[in-house]
Protein backbone atom coordinates (compact mmCIF):
# COMPACT_ATOMS: atom_id res chain seq x y z
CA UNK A 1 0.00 0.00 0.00
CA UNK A 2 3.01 2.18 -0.22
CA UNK A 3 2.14 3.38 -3.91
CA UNK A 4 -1.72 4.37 -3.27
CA UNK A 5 -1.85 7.62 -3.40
CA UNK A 6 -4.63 9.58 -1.31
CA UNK A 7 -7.07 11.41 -3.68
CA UNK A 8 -7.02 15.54 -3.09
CA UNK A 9 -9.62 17.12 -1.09
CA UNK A 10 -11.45 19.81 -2.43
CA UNK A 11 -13.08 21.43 0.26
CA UNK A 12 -11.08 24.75 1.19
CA UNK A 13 -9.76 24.78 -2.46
CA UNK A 14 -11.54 27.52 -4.70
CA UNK A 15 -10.85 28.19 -8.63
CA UNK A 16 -9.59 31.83 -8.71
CA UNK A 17 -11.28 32.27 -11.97
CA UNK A 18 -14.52 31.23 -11.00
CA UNK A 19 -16.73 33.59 -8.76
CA UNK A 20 -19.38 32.71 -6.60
CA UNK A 21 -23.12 33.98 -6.50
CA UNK A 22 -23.08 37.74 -6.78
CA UNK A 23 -23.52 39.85 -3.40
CA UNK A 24 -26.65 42.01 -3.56
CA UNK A 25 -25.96 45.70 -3.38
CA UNK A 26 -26.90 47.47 -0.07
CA UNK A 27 -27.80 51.18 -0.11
CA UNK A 28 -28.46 52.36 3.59
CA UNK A 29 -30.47 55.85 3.41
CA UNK A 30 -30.90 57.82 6.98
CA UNK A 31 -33.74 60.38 6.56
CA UNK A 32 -32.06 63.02 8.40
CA UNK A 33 -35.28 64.85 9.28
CA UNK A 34 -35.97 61.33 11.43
CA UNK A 35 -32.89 60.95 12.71
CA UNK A 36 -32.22 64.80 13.59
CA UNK A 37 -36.28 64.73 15.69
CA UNK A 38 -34.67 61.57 17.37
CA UNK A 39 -31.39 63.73 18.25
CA UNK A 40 -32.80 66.89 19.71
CA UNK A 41 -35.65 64.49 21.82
CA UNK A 42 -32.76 62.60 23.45
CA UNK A 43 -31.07 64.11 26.33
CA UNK A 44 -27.82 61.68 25.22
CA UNK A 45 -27.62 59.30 22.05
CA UNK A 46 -25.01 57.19 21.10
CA UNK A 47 -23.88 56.02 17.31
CA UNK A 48 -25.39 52.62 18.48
CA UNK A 49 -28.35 53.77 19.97
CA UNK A 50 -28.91 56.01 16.91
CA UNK A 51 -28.42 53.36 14.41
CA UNK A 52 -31.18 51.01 16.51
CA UNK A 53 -34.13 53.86 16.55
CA UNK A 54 -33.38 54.75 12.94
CA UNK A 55 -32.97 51.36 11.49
CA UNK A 56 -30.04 51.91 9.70
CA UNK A 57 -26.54 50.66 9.97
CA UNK A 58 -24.01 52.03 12.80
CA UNK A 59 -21.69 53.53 9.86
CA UNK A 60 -24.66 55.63 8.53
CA UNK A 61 -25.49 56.80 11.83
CA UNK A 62 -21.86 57.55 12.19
CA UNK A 63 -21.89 59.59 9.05
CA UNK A 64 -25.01 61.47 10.28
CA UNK A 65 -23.59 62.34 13.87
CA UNK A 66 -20.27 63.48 12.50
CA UNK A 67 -22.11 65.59 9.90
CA UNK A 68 -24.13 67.04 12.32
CA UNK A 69 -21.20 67.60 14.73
CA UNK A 70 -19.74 70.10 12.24
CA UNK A 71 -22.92 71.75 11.35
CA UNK A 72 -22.96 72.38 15.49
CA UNK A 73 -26.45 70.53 15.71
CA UNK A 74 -24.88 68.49 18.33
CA UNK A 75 -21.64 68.52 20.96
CA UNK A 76 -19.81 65.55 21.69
CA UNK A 77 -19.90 65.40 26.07
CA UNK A 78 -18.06 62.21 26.73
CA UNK A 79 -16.77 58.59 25.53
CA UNK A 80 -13.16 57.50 24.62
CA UNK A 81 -11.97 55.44 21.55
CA UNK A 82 -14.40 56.30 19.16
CA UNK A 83 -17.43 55.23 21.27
CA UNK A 84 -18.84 58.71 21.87
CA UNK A 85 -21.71 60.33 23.72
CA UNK A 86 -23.52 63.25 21.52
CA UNK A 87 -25.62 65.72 23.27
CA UNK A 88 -28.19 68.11 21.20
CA UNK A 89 -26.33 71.54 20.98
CA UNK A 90 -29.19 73.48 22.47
CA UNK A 91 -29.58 71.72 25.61
């Protein structure tokens, strides 16, 4: 039995020409009317927090609060390491 030779497993091997199903495209809107009502009605919000009333992912909700932080619609009051704590501006 020295001269059988296993046969190859192909699980783990893909051909690099080949390509699998295509991914469907995700487009992730915020309506920023929502999300800026949700904003000024919260005494705090968080990107998380944001992302889970709105619907939307956390990077949109990112985008949002960082847009809004340099239109001055909202101050950042606290958090470390990108995990901040927004505060509506007027409050």
């Amino acid at each position: 039995m020295a001269g059988t030779k296993k046969p190859e497993s192909k699980k783990g091997k893909k051909d690099k020409g080949e390509s699998g199903p295509k991914k469907a495209e995700i487009t992730v809107m915020l309506n920023e009317q929502e999300a800026t009502k949700i904003v000024q009605n919260s005494k705090v919000i968080t990107v998380h927090e944001l992302a889970r009333q709105t619907g939307v992912k956390v990077s949109a909700a990112n985008v949002f609060l960082k847009d809004a932080l340099k239109k001055g619609i909202i101050k950042r009051v606290g958090g470390f390491s990108g995990h901040y704590i927004y505060q509506p501006a007027t409050s």
